[in-house]
C-alpha atoms as a PDB file:
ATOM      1  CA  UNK A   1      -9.884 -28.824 -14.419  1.00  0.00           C
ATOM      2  CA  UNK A   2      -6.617 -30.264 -13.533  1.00  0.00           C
ATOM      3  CA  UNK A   3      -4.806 -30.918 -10.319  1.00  0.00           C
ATOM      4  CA  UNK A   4      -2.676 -27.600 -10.368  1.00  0.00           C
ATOM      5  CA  UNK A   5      -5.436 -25.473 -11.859  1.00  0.00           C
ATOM      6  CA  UNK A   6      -7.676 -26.412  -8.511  1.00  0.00           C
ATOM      7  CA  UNK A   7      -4.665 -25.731  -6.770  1.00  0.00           C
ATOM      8  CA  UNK A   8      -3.880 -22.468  -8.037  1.00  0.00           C
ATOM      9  CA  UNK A   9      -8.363 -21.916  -7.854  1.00  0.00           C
ATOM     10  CA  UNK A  10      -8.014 -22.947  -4.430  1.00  0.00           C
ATOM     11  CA  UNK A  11      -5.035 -20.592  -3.543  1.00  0.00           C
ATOM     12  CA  UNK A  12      -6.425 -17.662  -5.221  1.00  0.00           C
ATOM     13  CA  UNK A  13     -10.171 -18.168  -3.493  1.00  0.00           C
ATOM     14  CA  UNK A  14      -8.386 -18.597   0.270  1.00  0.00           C
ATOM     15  CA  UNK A  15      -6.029 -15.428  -0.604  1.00  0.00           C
ATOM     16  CA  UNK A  16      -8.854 -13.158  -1.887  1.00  0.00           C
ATOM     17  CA  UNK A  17     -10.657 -14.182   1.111  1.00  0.00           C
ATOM     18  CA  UNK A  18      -7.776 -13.072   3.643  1.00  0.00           C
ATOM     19  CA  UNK A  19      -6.899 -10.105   2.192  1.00  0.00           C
ATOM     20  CA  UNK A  20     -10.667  -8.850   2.706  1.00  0.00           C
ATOM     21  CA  UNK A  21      -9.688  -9.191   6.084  1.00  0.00           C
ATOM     22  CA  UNK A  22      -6.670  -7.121   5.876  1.00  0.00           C
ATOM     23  CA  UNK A  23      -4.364  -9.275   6.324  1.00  0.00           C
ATOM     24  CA  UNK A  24      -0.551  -8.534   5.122  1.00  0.00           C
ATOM     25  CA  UNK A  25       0.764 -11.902   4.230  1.00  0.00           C
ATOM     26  CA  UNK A  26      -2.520 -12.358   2.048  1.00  0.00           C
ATOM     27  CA  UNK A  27      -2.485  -9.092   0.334  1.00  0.00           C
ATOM     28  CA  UNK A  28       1.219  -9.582  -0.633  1.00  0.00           C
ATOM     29  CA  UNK A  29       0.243 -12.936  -1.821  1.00  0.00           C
ATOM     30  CA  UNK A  30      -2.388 -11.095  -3.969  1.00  0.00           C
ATOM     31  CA  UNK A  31       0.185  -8.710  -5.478  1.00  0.00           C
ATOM     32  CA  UNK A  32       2.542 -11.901  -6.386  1.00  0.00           C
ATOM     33  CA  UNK A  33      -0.356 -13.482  -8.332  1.00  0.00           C
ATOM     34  CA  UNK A  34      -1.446 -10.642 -10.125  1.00  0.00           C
ATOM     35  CA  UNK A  35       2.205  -9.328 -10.522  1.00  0.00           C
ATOM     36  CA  UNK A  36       2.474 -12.764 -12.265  1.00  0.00           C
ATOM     37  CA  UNK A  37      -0.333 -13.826 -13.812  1.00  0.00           C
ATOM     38  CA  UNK A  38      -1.274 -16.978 -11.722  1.00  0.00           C
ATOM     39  CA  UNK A  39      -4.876 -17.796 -11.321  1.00  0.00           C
ATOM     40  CA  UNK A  40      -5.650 -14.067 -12.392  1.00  0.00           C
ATOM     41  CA  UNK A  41      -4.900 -11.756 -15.839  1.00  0.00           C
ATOM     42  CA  UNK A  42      -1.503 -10.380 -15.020  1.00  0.00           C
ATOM     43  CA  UNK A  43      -2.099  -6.506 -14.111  1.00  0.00           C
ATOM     44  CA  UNK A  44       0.569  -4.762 -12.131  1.00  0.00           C
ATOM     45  CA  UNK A  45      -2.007  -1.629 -10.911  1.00  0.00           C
ATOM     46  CA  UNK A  46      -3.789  -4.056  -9.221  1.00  0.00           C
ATOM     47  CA  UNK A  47      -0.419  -5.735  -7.962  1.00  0.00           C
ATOM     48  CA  UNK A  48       1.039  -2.527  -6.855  1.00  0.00           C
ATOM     49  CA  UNK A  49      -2.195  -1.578  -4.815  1.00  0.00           C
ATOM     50  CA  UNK A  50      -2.196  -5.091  -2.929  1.00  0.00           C
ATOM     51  CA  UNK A  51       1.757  -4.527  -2.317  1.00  0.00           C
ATOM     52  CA  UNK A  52       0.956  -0.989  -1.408  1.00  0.00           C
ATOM     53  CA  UNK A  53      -2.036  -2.270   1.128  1.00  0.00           C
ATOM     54  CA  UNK A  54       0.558  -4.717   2.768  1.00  0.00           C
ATOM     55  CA  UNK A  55       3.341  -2.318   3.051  1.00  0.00           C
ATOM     56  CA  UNK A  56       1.530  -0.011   4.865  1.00  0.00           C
ATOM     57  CA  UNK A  57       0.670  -3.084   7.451  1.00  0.00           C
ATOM     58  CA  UNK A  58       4.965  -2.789   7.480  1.00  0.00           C
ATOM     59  CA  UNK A  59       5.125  -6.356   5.292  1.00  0.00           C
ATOM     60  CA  UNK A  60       8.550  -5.215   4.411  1.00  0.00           C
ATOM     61  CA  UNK A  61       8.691  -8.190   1.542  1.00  0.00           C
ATOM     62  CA  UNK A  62       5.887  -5.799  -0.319  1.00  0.00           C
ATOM     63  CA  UNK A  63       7.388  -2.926   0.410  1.00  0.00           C
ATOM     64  CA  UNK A  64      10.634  -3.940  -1.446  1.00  0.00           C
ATOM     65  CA  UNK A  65       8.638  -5.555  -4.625  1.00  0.00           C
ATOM     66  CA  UNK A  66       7.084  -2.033  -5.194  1.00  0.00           C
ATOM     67  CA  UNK A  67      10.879  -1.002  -4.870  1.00  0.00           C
ATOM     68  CA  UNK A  68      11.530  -3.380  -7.593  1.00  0.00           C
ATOM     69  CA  UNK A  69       8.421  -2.432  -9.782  1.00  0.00           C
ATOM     70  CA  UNK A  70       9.546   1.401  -9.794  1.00  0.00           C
ATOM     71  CA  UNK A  71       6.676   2.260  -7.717  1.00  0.00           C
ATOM     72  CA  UNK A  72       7.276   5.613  -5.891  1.00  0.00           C
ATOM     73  CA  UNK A  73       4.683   6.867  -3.684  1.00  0.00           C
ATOM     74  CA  UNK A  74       3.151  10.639  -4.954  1.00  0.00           C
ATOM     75  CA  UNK A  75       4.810  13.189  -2.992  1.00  0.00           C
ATOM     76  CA  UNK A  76       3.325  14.577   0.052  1.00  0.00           C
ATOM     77  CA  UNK A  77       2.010  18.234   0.029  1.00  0.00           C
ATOM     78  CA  UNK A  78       3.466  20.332   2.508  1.00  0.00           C
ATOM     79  CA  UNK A  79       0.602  23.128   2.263  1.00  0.00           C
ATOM     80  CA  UNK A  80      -1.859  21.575   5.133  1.00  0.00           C
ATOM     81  CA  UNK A  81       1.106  21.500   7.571  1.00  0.00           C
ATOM     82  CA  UNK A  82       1.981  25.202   6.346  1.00  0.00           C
ATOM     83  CA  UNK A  83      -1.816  25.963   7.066  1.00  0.00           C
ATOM     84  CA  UNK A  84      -2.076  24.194  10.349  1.00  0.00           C
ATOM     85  CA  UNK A  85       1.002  26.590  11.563  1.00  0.00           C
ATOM     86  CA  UNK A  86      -0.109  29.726  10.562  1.00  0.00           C
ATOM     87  CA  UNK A  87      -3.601  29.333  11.993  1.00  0.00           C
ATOM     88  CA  UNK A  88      -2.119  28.669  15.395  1.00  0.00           C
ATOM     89  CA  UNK A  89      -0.011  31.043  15.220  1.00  0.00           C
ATOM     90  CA  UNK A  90      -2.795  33.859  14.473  1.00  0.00           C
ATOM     91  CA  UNK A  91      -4.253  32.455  17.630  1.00  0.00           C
ATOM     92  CA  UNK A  92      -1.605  32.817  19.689  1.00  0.00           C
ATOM     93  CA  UNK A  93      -1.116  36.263  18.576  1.00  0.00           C
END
């Protein structure tokens, strides 16, 4: 193994083990690599879950990748909210 490839195998190891712990920066790093192919088989599912994981920590640079990918969120259901109203108001009937 080369210089660059332990690099890359060291990058990749330290990322994977941060972004078990959650944390943003790391899981955005994950997305770039996989969004990439560095270190890893390129597959943009998995990139678009570790961008979605550190967007919802409010890593805005992750947020705007899955902008650029075309990712767009499944829409909300309004029904549970709907529910939620019309059972309180049957109680305070």
């Amino acid at each position: 193994m080369n210089g660059a490839a332990k690099d890359v195998s060291a990058a990749l190891d330290l990322a994977q083990r941060a972004a078990k712990r959650s944390d943003p920066y790391s899981l955005f790093i994950m997305g770039l690599l996989y969004e990439n192919g560095v270190g890893v088989t390129k597959d943009l599912d998995k990139a678009i879950d570790y961008y979605k994981s550190s967007a919802a920590y409010g890593f805005q640079k992750a947020q705007g990748n899955l902008d650029y990918l075309g990712y767009k969120p499944p829409a909300r259901s309004t029904a549970p909210a709907r529910e939620c109203r019309t059972v309180a108001q049957e109680f305070l009937d």
